[in-house]
N, C-alpha and C. Protein backbone atom coordinates (compact mmCIF):
# COMPACT_ATOMS: atom_id res chain seq x y z
N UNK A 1 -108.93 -98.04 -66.60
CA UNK A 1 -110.10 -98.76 -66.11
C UNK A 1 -109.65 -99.90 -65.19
N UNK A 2 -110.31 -99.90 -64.07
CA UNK A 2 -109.77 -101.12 -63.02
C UNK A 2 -110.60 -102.18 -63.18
N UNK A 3 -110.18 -103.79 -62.87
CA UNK A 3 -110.93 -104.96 -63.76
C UNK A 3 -111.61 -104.96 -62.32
N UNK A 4 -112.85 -105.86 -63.45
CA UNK A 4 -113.95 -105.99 -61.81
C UNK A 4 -113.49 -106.73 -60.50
N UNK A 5 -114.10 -106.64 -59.48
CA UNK A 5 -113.80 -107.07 -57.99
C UNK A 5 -114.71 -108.84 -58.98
N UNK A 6 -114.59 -109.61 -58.50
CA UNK A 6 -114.53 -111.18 -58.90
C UNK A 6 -114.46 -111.97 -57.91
N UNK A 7 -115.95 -112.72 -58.08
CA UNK A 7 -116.78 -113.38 -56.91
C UNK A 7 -116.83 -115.34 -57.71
N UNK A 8 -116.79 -115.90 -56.76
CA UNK A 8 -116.72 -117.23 -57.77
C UNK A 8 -118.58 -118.02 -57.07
N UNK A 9 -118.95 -118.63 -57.61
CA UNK A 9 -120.25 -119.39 -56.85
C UNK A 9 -119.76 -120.54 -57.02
N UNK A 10 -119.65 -121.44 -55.84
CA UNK A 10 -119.19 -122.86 -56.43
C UNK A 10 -120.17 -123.71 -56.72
N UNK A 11 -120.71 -123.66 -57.54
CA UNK A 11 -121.76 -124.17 -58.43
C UNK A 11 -121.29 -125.00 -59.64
N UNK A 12 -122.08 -125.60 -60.51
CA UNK A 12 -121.86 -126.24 -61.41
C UNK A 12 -123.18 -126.19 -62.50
N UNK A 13 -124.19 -125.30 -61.77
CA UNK A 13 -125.65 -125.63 -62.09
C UNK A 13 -125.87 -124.00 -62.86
N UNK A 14 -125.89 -124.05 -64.22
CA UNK A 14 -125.77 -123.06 -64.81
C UNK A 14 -127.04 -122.31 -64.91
N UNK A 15 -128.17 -122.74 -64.76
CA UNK A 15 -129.24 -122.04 -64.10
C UNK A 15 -128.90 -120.82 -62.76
N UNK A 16 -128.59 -121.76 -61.75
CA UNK A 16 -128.38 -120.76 -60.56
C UNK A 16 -127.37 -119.93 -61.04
N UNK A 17 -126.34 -120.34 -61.78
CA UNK A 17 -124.99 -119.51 -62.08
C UNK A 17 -126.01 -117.96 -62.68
N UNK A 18 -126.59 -118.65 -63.72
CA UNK A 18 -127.15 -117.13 -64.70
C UNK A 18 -128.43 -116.15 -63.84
N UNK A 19 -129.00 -116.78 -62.92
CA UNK A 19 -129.63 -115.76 -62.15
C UNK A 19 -128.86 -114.88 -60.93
N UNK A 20 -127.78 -115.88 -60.46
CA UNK A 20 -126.65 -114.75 -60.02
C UNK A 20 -126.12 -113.74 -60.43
N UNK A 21 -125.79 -113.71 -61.86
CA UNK A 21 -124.98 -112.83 -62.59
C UNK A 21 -125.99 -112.14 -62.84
N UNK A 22 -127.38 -111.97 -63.10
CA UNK A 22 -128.39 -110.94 -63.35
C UNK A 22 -128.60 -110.43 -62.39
N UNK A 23 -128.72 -110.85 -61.06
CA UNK A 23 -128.91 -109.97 -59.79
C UNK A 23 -127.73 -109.46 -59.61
N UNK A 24 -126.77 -109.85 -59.56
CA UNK A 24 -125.18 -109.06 -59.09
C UNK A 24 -124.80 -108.31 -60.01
N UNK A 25 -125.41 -108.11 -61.55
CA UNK A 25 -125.53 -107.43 -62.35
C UNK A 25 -125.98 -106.22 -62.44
N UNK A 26 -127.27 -106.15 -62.03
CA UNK A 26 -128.16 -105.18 -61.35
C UNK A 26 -127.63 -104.71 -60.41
N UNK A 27 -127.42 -105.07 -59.16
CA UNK A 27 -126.86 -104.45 -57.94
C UNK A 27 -125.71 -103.76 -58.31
N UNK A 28 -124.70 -104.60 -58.85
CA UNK A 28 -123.61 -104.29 -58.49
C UNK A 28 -122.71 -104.18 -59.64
N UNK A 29 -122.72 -103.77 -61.13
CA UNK A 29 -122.37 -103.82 -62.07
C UNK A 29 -120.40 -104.31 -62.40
N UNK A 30 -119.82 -103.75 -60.98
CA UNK A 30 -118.35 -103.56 -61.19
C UNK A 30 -118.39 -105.41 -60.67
N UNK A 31 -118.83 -106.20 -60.28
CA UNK A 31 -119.03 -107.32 -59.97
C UNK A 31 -118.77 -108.36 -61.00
N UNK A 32 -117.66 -109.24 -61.16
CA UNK A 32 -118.04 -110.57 -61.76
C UNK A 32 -117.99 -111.54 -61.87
N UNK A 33 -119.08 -112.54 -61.60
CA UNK A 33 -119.50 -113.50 -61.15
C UNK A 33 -118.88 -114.60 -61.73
N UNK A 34 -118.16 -115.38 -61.29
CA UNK A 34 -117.32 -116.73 -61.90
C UNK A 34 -117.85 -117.99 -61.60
N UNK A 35 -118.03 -118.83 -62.36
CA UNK A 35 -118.78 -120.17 -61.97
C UNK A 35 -117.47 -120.97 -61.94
N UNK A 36 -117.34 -122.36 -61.34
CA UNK A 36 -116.64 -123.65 -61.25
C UNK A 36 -115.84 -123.69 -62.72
N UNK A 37 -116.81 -123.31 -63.99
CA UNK A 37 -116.37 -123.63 -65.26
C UNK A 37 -115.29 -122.66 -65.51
N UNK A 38 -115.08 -121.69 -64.54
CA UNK A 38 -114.54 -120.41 -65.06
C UNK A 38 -113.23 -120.71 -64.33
N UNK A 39 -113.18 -121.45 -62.88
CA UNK A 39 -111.85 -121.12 -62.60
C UNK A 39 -111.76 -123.01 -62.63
N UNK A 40 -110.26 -123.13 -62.19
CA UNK A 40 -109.51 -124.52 -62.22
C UNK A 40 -109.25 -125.11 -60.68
N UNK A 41 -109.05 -126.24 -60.21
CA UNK A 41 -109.09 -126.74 -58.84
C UNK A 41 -109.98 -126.93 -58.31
N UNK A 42 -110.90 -126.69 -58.12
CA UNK A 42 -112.21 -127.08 -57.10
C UNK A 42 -112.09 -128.79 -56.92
N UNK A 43 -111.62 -128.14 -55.49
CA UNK A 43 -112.25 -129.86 -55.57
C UNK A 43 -113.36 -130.18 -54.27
N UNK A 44 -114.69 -130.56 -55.09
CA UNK A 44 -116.45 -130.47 -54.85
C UNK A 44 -115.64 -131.56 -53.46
N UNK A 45 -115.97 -130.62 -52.14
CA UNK A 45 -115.61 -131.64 -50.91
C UNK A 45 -117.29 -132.15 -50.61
N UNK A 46 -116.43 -133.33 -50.34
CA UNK A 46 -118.38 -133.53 -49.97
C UNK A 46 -118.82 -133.21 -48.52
N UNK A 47 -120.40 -133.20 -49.35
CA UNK A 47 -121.09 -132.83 -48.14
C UNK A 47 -121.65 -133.18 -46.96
N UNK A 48 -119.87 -133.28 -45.63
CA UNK A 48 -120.44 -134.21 -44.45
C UNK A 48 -121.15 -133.22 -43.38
N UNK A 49 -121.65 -132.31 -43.42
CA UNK A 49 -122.29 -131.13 -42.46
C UNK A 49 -123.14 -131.63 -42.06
N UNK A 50 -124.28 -131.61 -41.19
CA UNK A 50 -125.52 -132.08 -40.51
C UNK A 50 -126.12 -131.08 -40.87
N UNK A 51 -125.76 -129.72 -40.93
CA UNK A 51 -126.99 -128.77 -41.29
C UNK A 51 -126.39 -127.63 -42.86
N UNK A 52 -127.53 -126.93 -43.48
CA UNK A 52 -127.35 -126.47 -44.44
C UNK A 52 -126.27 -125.57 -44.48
N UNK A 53 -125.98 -124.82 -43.46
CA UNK A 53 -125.21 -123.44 -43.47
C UNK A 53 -123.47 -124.52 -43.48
N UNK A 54 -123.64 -125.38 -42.30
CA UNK A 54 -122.30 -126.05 -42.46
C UNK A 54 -121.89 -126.52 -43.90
N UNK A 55 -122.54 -126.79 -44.63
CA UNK A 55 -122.26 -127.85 -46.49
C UNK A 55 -121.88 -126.32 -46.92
N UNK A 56 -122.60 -125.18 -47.21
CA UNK A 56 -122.64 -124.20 -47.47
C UNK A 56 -121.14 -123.77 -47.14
N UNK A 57 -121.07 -123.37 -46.04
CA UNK A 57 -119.43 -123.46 -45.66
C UNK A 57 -118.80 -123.73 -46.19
N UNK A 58 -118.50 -125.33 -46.26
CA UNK A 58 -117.51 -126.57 -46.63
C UNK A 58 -117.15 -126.17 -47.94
N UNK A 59 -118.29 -126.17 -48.90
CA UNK A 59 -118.16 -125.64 -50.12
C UNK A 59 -117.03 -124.01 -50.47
N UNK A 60 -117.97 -123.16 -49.77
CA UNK A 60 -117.37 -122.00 -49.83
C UNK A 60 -116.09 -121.56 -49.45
N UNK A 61 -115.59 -122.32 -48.18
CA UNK A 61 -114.17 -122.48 -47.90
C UNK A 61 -112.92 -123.25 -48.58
N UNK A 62 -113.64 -124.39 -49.38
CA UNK A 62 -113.10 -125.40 -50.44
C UNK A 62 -112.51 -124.09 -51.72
N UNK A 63 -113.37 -123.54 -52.20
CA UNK A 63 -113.57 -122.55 -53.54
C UNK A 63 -112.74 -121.47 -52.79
N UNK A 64 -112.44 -121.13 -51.86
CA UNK A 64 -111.54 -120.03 -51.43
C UNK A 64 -110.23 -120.29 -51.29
N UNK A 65 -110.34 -121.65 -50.78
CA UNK A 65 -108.95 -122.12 -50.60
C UNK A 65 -108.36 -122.46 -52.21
N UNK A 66 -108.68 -122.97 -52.98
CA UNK A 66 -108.31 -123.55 -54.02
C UNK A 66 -108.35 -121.97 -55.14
N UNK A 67 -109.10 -121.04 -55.32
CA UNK A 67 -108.98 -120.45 -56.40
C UNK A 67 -108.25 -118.60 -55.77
N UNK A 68 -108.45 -118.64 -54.47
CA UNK A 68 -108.07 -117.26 -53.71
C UNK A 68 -108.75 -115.95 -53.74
N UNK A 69 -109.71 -116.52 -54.60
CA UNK A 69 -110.93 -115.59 -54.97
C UNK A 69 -112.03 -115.37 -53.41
N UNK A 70 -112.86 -114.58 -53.16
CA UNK A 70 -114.29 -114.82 -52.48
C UNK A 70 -115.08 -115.63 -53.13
N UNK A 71 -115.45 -116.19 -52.12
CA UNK A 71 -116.26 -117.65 -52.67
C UNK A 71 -117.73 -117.03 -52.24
N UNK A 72 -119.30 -117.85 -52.94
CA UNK A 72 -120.39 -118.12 -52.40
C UNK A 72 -120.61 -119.57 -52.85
N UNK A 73 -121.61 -119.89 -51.91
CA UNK A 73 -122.25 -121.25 -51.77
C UNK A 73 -123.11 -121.49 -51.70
N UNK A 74 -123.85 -122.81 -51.83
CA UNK A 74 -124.97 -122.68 -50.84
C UNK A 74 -125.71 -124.20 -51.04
N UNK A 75 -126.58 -124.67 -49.75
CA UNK A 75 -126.73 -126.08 -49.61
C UNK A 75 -128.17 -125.96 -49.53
N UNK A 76 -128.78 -126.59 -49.70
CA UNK A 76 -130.56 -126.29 -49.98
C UNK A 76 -131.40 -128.10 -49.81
N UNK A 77 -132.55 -127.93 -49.32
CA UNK A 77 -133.29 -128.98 -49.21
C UNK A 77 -134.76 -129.20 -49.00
N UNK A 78 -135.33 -129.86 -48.47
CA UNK A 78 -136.85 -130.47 -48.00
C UNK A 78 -136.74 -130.63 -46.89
N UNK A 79 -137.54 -129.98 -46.31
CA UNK A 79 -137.47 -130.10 -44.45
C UNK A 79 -139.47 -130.45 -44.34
N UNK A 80 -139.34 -131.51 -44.11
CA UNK A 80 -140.79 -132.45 -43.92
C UNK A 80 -140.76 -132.10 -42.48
N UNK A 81 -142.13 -131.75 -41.57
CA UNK A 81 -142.13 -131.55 -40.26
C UNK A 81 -142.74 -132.74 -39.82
N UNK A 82 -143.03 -133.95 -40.58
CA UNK A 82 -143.68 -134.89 -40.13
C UNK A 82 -142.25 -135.85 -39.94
N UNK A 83 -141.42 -135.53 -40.64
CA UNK A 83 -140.11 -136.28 -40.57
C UNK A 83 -139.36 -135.91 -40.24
N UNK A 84 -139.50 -134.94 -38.82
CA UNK A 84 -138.35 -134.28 -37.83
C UNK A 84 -137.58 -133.59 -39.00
N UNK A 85 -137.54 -132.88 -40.20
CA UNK A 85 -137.12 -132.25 -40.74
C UNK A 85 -136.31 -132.83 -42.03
N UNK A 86 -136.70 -134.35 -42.10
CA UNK A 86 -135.92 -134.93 -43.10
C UNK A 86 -136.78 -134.37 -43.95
N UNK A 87 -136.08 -134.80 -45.67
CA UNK A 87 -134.79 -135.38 -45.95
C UNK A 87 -133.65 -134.18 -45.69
N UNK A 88 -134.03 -132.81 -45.81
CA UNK A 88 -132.93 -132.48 -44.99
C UNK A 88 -131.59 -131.87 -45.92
N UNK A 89 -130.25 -132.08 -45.34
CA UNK A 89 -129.54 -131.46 -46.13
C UNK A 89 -128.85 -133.25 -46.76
N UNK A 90 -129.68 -134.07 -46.75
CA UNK A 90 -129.95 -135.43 -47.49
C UNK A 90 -130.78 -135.39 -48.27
N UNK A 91 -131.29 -134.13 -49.20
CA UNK A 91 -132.35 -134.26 -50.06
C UNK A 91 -131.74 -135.03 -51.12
N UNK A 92 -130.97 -134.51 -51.64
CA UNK A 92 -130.61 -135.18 -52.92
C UNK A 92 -129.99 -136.88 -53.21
N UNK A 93 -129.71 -137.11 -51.52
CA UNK A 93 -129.19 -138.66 -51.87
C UNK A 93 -130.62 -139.46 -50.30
N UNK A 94 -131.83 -138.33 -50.43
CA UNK A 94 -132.54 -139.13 -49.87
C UNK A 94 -132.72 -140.72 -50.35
N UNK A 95 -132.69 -141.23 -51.58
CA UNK A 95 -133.00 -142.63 -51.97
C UNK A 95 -131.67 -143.26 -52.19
N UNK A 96 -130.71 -142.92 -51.67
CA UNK A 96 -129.38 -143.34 -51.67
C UNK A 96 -128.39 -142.57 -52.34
N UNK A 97 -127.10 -142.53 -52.53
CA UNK A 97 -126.37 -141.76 -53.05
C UNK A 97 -126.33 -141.74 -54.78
N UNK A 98 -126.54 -142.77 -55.47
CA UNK A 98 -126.86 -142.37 -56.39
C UNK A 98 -128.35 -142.19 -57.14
N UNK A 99 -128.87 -142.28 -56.81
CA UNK A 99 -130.64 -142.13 -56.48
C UNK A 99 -130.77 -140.27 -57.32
N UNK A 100 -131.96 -140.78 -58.25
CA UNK A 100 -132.47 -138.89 -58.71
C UNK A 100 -133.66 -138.36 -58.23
N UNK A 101 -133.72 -137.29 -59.02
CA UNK A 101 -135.00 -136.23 -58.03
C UNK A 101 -136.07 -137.56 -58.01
N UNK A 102 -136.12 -138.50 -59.25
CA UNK A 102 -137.20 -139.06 -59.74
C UNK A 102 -137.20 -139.95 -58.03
N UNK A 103 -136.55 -140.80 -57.81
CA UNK A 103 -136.24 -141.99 -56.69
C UNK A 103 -136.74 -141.03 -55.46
N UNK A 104 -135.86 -139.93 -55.30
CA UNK A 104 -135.94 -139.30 -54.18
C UNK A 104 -137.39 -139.14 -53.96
N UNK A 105 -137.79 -138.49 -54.88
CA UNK A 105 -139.30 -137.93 -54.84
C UNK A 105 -140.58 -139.04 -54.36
N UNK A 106 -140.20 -140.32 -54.87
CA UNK A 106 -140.68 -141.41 -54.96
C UNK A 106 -140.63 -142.07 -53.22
N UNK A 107 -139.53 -142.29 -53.01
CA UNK A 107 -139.37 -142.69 -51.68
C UNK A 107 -140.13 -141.78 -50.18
N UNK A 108 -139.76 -140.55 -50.50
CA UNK A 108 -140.40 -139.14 -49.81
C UNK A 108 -142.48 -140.06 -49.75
N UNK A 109 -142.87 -139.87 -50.86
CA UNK A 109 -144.16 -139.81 -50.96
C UNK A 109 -144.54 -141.43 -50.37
N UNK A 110 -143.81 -142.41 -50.56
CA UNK A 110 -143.97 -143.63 -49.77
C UNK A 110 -144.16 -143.42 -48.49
N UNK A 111 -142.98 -142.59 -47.93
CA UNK A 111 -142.91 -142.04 -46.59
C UNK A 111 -143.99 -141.65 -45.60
N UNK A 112 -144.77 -140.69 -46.92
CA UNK A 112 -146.24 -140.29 -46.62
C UNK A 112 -147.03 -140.40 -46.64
N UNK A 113 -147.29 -142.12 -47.10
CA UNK A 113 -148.64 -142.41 -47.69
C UNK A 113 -149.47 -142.20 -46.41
N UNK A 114 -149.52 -142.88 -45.36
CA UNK A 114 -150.01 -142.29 -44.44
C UNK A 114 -150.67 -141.44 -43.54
N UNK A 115 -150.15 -140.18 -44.27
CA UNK A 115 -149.49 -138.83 -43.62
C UNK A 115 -151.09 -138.53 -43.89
N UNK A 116 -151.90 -137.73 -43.17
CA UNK A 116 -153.09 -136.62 -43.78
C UNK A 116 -152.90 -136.17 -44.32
N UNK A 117 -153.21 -135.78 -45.50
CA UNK A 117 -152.82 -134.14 -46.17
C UNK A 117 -152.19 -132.80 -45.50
N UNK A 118 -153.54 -132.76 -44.33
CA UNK A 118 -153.29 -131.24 -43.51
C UNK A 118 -151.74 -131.49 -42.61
N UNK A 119 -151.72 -132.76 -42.36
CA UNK A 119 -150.19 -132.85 -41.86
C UNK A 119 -149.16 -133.12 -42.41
N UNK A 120 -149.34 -132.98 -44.25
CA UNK A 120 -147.63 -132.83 -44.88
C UNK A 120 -147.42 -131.47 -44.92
N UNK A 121 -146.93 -131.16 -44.11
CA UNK A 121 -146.28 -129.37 -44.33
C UNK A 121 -144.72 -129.66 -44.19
N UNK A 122 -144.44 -128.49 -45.29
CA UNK A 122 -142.77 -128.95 -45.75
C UNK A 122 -142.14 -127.54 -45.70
N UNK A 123 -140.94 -127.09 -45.67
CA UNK A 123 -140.33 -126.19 -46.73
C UNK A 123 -139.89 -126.11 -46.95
N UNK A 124 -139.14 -125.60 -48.24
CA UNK A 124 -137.93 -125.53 -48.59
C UNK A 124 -136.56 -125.03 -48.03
N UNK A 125 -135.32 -125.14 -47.85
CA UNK A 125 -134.28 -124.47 -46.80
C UNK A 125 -133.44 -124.34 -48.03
N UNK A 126 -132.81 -122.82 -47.94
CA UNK A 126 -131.38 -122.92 -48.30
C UNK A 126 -130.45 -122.02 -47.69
N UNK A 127 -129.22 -122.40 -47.57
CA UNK A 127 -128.47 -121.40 -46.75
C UNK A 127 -127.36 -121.05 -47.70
N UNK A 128 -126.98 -119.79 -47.82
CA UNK A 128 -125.70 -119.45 -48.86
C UNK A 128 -124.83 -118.87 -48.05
N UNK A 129 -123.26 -119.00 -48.22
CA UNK A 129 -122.49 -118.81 -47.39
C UNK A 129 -121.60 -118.16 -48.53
N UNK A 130 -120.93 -117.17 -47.66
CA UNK A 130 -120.00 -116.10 -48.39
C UNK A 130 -118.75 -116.07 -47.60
N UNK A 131 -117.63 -116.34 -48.18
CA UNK A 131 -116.10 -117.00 -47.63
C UNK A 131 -115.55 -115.80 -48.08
N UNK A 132 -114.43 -115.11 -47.67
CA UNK A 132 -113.51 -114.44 -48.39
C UNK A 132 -112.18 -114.66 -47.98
N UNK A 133 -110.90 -114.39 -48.72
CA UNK A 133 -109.87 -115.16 -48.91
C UNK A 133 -108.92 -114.58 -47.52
N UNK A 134 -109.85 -113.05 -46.87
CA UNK A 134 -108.81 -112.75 -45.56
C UNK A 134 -109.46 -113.65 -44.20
N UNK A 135 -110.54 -114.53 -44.53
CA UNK A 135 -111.23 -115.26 -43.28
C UNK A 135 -112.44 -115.20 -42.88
N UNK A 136 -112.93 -114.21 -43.50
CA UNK A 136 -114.09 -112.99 -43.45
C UNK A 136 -115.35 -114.57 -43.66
N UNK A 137 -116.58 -114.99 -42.68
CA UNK A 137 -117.20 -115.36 -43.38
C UNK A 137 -118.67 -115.03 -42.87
N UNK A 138 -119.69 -115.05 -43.42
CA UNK A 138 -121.42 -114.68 -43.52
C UNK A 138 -122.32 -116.03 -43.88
N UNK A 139 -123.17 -116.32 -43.21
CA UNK A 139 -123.86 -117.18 -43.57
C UNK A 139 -125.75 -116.74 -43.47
N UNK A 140 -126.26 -116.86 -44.48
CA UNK A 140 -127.76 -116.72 -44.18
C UNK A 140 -128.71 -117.38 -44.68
N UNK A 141 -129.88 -118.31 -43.89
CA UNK A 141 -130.49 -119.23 -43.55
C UNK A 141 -131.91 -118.69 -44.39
N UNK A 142 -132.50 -119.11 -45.38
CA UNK A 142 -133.59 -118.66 -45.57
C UNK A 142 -134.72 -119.48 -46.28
């Protein structure tokens, strides 16, 4: 029996980890999915990208370099069209760097008091990026 082909997510967020492994499960059974907890080295580079697919990257190339495995990633946010697209791939340290969903969320809606209703339109972004250890890389925006 040959051991499975072994994919790492550089994640930490065991939610996303366990709906990975159920879809790559399904698809792809000979597949297995390794979280941050599973391998050693990562070291979480931070996220200086301007846009989602770049953090996505950063990440995914970090987790390739350090474990030699294929890496996935992925950088996700709030894209406000009233705020040229903020907060952006700054969602999470929208209220400063150590700031939580609670602050973030808080500051956002200050932002908007303003705003009409019919003109808060938002959506969500995330981009996941797939690294592999010969150079190979994929990125998709959705």
């Amino acid at each position: 029996m040959t051991a499975p082909q072994q994919v790492v997510l550089a994640t930490n967020n065991a939610k996303k980890l366990a709906e990975l492994r159920r879809i790559v499960g399904e698809a792809a059974p000979d597949v297995e999915v390794l979280g941050l907890g599973d391998v050693a080295g990562y070291p979480e580079p931070a996220e200086t990208e301007r846009t989602f697919e770049g953090n996505a990257l950063l990440k995914a190339r970090a987790c390739v370099a350090a474990t030699g495995l294929p890496a996935l990633a992925d950088d996700s946010g709030l894209a406000v069209d009233v705020l040229n697209g903020m907060p952006g791939v700054r969602s999470a340290r929208w209220a400063g760097p150590d700031a939580n969903d609670e602050a973030n969320n808080e500051l956002l809606l200050r932002q908007l008091a303003d705003v009409p209703d019919a003109d808060r339109t938002a959506r969500f972004v995330c981009a996941m990026a797939l690294v592999l250890p010969d150079g190979t890389e994929q990125v998709r925006l959705g």
